[in-house]
Protein backbone atom coordinates (compact mmCIF):
# COMPACT_ATOMS: atom_id res chain seq x y z
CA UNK A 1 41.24 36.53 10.55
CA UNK A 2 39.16 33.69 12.03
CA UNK A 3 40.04 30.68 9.93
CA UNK A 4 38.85 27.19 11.40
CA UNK A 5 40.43 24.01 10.36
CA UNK A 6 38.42 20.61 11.30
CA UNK A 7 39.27 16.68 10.73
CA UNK A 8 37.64 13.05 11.05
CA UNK A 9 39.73 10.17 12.60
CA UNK A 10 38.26 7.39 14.14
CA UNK A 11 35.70 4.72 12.58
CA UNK A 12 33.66 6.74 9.93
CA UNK A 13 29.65 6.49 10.61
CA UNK A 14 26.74 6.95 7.85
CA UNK A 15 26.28 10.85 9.47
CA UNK A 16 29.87 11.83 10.53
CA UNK A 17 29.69 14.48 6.98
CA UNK A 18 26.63 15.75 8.77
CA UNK A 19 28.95 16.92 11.66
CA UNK A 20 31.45 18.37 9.01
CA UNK A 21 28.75 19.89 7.36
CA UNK A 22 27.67 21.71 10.58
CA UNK A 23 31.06 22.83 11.54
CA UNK A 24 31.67 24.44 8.22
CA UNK A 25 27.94 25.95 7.69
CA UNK A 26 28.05 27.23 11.12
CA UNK A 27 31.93 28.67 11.06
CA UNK A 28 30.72 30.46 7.66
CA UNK A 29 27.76 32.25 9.35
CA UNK A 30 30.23 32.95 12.39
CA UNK A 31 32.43 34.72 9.86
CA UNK A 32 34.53 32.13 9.35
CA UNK A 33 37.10 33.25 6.63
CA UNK A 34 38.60 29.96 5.52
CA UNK A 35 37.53 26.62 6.42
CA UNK A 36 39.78 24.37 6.51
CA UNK A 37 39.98 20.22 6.25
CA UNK A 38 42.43 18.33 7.37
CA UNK A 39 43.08 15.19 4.74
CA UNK A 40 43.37 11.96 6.83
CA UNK A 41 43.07 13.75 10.48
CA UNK A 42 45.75 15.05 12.79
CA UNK A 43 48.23 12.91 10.41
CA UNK A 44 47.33 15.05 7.20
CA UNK A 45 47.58 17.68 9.39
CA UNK A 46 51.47 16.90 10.18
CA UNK A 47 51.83 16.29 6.53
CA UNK A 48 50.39 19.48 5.62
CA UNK A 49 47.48 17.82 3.55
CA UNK A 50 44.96 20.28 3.96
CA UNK A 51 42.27 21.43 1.48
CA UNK A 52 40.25 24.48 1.51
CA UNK A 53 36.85 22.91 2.18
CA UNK A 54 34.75 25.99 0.01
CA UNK A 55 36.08 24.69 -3.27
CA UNK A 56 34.54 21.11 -2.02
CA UNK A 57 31.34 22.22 -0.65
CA UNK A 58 30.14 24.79 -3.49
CA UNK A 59 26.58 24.98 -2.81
CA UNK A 60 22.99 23.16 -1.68
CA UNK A 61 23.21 20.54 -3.23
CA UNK A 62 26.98 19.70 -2.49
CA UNK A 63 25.35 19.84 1.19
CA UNK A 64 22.59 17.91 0.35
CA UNK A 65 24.61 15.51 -0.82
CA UNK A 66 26.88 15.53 1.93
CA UNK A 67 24.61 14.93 4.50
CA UNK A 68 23.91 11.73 2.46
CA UNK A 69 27.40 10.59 2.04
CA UNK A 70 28.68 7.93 4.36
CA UNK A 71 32.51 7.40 5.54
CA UNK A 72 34.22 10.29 6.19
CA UNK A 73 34.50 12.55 3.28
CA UNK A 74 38.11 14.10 4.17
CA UNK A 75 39.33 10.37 5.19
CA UNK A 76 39.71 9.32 8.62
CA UNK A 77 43.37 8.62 11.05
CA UNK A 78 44.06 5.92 13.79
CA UNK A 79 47.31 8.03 14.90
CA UNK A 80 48.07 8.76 18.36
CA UNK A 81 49.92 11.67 19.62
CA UNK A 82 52.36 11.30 22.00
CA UNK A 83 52.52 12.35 25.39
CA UNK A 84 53.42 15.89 26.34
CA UNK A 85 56.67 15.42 27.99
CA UNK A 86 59.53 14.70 25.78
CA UNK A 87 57.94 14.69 22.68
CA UNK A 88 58.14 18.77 22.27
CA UNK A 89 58.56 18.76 18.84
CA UNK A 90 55.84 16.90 17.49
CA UNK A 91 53.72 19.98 19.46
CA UNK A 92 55.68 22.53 17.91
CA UNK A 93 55.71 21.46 14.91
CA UNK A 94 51.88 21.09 14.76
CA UNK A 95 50.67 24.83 16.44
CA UNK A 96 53.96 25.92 14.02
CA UNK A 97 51.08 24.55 10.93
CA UNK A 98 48.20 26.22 12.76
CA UNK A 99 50.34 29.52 13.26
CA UNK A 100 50.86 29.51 9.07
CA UNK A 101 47.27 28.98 8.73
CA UNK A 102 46.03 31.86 10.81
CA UNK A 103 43.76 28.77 12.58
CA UNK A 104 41.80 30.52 15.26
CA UNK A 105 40.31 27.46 16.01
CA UNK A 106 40.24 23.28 15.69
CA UNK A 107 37.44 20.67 15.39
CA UNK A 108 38.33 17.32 15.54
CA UNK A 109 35.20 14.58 15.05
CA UNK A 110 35.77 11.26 16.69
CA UNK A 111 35.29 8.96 19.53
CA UNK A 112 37.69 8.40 22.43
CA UNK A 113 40.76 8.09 20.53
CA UNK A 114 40.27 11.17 18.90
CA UNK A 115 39.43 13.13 22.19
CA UNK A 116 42.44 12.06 23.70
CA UNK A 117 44.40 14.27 20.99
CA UNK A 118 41.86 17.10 21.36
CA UNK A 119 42.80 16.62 25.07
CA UNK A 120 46.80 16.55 24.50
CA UNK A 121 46.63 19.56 22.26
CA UNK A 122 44.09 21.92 24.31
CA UNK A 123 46.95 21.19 27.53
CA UNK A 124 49.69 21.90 25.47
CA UNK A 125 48.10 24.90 23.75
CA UNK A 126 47.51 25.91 27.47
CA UNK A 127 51.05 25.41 27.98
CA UNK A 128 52.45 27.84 25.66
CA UNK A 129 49.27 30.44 26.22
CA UNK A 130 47.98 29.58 22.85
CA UNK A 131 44.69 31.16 21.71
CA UNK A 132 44.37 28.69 19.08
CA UNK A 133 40.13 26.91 20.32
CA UNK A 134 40.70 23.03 20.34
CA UNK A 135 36.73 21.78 20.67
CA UNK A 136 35.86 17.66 20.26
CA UNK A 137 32.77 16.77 18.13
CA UNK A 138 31.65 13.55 19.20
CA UNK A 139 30.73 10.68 16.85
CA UNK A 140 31.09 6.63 17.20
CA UNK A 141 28.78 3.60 16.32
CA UNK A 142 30.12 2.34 19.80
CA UNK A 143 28.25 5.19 21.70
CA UNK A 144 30.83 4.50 24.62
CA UNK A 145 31.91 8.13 24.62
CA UNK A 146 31.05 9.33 28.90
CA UNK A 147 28.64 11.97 30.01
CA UNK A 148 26.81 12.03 26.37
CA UNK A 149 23.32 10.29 26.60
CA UNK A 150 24.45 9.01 23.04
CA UNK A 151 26.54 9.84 20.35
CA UNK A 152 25.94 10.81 16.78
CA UNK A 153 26.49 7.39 14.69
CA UNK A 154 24.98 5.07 17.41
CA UNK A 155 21.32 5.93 15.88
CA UNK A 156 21.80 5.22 12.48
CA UNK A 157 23.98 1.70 12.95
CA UNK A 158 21.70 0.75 16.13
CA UNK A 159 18.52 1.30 13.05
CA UNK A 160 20.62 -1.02 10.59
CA UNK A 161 20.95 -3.37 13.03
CA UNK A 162 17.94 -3.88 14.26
CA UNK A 163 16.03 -3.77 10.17
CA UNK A 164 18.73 -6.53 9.61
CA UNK A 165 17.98 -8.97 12.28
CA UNK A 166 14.23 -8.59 11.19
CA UNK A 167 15.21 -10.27 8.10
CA UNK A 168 17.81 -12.45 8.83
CA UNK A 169 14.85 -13.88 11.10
CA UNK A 170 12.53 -13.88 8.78
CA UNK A 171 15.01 -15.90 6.58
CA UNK A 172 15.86 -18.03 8.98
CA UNK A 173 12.35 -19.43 9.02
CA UNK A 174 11.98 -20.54 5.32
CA UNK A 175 13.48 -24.50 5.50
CA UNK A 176 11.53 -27.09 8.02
CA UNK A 177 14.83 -27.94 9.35
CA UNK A 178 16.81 -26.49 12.26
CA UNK A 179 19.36 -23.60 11.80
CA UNK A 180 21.31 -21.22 13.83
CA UNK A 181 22.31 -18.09 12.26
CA UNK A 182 25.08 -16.28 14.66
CA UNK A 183 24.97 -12.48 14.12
CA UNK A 184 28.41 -10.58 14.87
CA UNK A 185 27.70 -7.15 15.73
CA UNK A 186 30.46 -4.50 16.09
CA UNK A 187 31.36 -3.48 20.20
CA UNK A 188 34.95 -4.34 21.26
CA UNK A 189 34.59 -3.49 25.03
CA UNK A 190 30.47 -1.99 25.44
CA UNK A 191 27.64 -3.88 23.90
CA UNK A 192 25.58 -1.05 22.85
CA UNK A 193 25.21 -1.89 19.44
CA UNK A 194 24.81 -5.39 19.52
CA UNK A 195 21.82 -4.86 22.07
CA UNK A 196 19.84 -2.86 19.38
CA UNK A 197 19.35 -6.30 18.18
CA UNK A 198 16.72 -6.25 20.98
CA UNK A 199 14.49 -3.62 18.65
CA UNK A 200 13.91 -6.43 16.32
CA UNK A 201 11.27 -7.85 18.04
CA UNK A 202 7.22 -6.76 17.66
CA UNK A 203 4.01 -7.90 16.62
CA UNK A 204 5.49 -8.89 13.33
CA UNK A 205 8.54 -10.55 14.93
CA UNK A 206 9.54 -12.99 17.01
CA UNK A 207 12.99 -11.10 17.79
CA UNK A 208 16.30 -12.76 18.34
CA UNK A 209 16.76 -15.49 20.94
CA UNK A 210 19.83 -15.02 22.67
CA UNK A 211 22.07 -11.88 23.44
CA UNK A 212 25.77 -11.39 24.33
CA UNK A 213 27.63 -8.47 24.98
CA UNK A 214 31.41 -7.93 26.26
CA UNK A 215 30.20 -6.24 29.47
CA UNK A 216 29.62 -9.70 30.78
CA UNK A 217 32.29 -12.82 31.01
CA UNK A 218 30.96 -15.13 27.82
CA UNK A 219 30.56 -19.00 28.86
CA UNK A 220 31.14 -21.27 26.13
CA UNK A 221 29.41 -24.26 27.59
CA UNK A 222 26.63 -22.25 28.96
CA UNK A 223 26.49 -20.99 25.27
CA UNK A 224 26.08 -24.27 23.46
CA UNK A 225 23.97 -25.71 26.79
CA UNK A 226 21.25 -22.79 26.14
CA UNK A 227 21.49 -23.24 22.24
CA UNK A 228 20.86 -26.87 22.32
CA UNK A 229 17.66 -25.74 25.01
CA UNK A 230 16.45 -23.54 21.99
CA UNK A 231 16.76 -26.33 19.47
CA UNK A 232 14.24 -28.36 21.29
CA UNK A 233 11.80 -25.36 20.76
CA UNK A 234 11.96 -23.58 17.38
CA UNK A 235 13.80 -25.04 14.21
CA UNK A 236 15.11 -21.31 13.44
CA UNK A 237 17.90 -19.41 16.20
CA UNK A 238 18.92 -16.29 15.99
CA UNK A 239 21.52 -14.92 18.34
CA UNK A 240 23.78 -11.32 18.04
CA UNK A 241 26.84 -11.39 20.11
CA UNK A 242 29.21 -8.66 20.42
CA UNK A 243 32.92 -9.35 18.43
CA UNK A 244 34.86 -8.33 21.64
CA UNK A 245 33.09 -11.00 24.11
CA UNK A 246 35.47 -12.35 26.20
CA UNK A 247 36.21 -15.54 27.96
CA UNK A 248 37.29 -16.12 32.02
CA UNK A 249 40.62 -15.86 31.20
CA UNK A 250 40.27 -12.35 28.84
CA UNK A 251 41.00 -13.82 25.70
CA UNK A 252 38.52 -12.88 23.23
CA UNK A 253 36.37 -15.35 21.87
CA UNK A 254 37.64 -14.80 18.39
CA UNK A 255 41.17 -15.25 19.54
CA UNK A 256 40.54 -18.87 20.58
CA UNK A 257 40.45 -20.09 16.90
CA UNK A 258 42.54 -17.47 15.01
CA UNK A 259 45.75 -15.34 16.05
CA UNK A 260 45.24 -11.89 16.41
CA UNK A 261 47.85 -10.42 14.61
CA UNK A 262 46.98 -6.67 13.70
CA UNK A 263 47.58 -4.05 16.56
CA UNK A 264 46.90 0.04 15.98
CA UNK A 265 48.49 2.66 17.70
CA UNK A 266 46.10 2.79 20.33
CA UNK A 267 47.13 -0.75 20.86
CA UNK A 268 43.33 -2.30 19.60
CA UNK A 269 43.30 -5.74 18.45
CA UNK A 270 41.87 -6.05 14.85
CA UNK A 271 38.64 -8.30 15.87
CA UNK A 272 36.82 -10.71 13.73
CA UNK A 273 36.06 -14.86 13.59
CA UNK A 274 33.79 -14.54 16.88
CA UNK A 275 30.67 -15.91 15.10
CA UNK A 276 32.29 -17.95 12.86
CA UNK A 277 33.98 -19.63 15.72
CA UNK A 278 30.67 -20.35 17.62
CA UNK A 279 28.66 -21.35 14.91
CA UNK A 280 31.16 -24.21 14.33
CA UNK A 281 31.06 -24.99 17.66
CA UNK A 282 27.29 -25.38 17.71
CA UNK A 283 27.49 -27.08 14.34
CA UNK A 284 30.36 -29.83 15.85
CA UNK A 285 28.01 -30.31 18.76
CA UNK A 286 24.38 -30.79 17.41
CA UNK A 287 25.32 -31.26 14.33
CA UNK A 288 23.13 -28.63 12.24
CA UNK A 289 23.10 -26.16 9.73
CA UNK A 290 24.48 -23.24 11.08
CA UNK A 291 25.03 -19.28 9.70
CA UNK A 292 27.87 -17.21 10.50
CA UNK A 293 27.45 -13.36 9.91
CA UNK A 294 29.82 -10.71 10.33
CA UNK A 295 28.57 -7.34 9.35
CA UNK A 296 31.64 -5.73 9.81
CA UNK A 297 31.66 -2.52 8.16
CA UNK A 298 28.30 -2.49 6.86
CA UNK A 299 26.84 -1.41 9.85
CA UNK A 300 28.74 1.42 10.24
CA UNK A 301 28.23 2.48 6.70
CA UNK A 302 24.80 1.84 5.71
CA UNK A 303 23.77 5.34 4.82
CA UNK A 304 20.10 3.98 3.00
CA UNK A 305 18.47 3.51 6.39
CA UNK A 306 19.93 6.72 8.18
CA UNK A 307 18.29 7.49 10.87
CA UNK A 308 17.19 11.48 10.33
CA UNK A 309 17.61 12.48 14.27
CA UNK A 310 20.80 10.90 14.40
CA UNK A 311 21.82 13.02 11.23
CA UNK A 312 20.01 15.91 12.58
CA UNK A 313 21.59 15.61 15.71
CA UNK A 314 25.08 14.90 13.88
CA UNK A 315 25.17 18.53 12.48
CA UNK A 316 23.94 19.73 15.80
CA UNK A 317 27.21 18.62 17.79
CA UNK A 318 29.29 20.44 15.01
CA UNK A 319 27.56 23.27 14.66
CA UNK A 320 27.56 24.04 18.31
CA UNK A 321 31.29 23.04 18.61
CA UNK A 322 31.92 26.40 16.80
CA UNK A 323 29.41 28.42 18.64
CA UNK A 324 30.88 27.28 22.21
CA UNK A 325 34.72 28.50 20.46
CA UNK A 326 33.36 31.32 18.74
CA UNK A 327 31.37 32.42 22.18
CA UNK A 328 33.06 34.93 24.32
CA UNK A 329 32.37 33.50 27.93
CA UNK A 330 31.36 35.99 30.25
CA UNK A 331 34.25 35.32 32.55
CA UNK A 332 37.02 34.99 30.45
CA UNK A 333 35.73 36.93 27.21
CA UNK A 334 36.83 33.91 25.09
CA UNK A 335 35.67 31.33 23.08
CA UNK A 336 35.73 27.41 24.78
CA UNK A 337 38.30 25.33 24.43
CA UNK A 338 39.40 21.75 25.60
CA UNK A 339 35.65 20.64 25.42
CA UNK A 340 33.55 18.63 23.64
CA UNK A 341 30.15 19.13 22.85
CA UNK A 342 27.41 16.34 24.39
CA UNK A 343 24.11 15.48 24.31
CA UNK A 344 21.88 15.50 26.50
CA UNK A 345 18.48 14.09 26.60
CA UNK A 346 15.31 16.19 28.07
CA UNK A 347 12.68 14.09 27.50
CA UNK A 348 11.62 10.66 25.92
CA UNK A 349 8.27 11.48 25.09
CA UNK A 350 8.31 13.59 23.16
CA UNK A 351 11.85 12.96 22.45
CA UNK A 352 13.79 16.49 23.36
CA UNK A 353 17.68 16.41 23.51
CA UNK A 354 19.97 19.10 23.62
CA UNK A 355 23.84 19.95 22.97
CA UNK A 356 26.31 21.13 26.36
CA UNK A 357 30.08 21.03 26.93
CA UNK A 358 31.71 19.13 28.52
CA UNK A 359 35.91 19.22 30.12
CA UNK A 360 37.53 16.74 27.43
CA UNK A 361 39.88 15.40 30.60
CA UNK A 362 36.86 13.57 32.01
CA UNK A 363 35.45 11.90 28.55
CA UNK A 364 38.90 11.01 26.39
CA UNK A 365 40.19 7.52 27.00
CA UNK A 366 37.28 6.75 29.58
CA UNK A 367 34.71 4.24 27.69
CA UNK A 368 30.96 3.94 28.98
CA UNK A 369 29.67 0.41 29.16
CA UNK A 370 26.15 -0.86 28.94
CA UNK A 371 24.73 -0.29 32.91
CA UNK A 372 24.65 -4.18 34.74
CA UNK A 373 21.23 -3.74 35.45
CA UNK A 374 19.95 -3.30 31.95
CA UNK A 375 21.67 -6.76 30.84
CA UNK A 376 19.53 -9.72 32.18
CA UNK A 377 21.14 -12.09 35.10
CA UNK A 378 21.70 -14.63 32.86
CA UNK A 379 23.59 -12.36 30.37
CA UNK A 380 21.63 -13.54 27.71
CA UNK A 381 19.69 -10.75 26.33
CA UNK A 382 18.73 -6.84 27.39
CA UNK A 383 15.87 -5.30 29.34
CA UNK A 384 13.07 -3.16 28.28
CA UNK A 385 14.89 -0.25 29.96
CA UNK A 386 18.10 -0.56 27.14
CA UNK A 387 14.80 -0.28 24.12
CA UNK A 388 13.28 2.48 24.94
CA UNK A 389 16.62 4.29 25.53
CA UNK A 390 17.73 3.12 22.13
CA UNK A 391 14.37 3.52 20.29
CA UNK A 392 14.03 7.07 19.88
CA UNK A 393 17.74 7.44 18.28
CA UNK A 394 16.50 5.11 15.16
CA UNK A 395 13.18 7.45 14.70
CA UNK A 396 12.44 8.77 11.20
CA UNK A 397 14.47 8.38 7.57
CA UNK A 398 15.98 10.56 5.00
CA UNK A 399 15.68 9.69 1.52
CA UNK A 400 18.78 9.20 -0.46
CA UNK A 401 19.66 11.07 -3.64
CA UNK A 402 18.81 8.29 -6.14
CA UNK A 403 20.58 8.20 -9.63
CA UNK A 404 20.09 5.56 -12.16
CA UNK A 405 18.53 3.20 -9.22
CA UNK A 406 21.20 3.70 -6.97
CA UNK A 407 22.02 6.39 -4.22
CA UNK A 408 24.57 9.10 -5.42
CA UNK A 409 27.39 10.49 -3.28
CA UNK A 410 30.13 13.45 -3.27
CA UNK A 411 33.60 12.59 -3.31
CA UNK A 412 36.81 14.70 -2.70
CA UNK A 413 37.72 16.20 -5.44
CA UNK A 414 35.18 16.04 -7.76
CA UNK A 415 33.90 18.09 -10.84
CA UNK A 416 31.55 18.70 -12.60
């Protein structure tokens, strides 16, 4: 029997149910005899929660529907595995699940967190000579994920982000007197998201002023000094700054008006105040009207303005996750394992990418930060060379499945 079992953990993005759509559409036409989910990641798995995924996704328009769906449909983990060595059991006890099952072989969709337990479990299964296929599917609005030009979830939040600082912009220009609306953009250690803030500008917009990502040390005083500069020009600022920009001394900005308190396993400070903190600092200072807004989630979830390559490209990365464990290699006559599948990109124009593996040693727990030389020397906004390697990603939309003026999803467990 070849039965495949496959989780989410991580962040969700608006096309991570495209990857688990092409995981289980592809392990069906690979003969695939049960596909397996895993409810809540590798900590359903440990709990046994695991659900048949055929009595979920019953037909087109289940799939349809899916690829429409944001979050992650079989609910998502932030649980870290321990290390290898002296933590035996919690190994054995995991392959001892996979062993019941008959899994031939696991897909895991996440980010670097989740390829770090792809990573533990491909060495142990190595270990023990396991022929259990441990394979990484890549997904993360953060696209900080190495050797992958980009990862599925970037396109689609990078596309929100950019439509939304069009019309905070656009708002921002209504009153006669000044205002300065500060933008909080997901990105707790690379700014790749915030800088698709940069798309917003074009002939029918003046784009934002001012950029800050966590790549660079953030300078209060040069902040406010720049602002105020601004203020003497246009009576409407914009500026999108990163949540996880950092001060000399490595505190985050946020962190200088309100206690972190929240820590997750993988020892990540929750992050959130950084615009409200600045806007009151340019409001104590000049003394005008100023806008704090966190998009938090939203960005990440915003399924109505999907980009269709990213969700094309989404299902890609599954699907060929089972056909690199599926495979026989002509060396070793088996399928891959210990890999995740990547993207890379052929050509910008036209825009051609295509999927590889890649050794999951040399991508978990190693994050990719926005290149120095496409931030500007005064760390205040991007270059040209960070738009057009964002702008294809956002390129084309897929219409939503409206019912009664709204867009309809699938849920777990649902009937008819």
């Amino acid at each position: 029997m070849k039965n495949v079992i496959v989780g989410q953990s991580g962040g969700p993005t608006s096309v991570i149910n495209s990857s688990l759509l092409g995981v289980f559409q592809t392990a069906k036409d690979r003969g695939a005899d049960i596909v397996y989910g895993m409810v809540h990641g590798i900590k359903g798995l440990l709990d046994e929660d695991i659900i048949d995924l055929s009595k979920e996704i019953r037909n087109e328009l289940d799939m349809d529907l899916l690829k429409r769906t944001p979050s992650s449909f079989l609910g998502s983990c932030r649980y870290k595995l321990p290390d290898l060595e002296g933590n035996e059991k919690t190994y054995e006890k995991i392959f001892a699940i996979l062993k019941k099952y008959e899994i031939y072989a696991f897909f895991y969709i996440g980010g670097n967190d989740s390829m770090d337990t792809i990573m533990k479990l491909a060495d142990y299964g190595k270990k023990i000579k396991s022929p259990i296929r441990f394979m990484g599917v890549p997904k993360t609005i953060d696209n900080d994920l190495m050797i992958t030009d980009h990862t599925p979830g970037f396109g689609s939040a990078a596309k929100y982000i950019a439509a939304t600082m069009k019309e905070v912009i656009r708002d921002g220009l209504v009153y006669d007197y000044p205002v300065v609306s500060v933008v909080e953009v997901m990105g707790r250690n690379a700014g790749w998201l915030t800088s698709a803030a940069a798309l917003a500008k074009g002939d029918d917009c003046e784009g934002v002023d001012m950029i800050f990502l966590p790549e660079r040390v953030f300078d209060i005083d040069y902040f406010l000094k720049k602002v105020g500069e601004l203020l003497k020009q246009d009576r409407s600022i914009v500026i999108a700054v990163s949540e996880g920009v950092k001060v000399a001394d490595g505190r985050y900005v946020c962190e200088l008006a309100d206690h972190v308190d929240y820590v997750d396993m993988f020892g990540h400070k929750q992050l959130a105040g950084t615009a409200r903190f600045l806007a009151g600092e340019v409001a104590k200072k000049y003394g005008c009207k100023t806008r704090a807004i966190e998009l938090s989630s939203l960005q990440r979830c915003a399924a109505h303005v999907m980009a269709r390559v990213d969700m094309t490209e989404a299902f890609n990365v599954g699907g060929a996750a089972v056909k690199y464990a599926f495979d026989a290699d002509e060396k070793t006559g088996e399928g891959m394992t210990g890999m995740v599948v990547t993207l890379k990109r052929v050509l910008d124009d036209p825009y051609i990418c295509i999927t590889e593996p890649a050794d999951v040693h040399e991508i978990a727990d190693i994050e990719k930060k926005v290149p120095d030389e496409w931030i500007t020397k005064d760390g205040t906004y991007v270059t040209d060379d960070l738009v057009h390697y964002i702008h294809p990603l956002i390129q084309a939309e897929i219409i939503p499945l409206w019912v009664n003026g709204l867009p309809h999803h699938i849920k777990r467990g649902h009937t008819d």
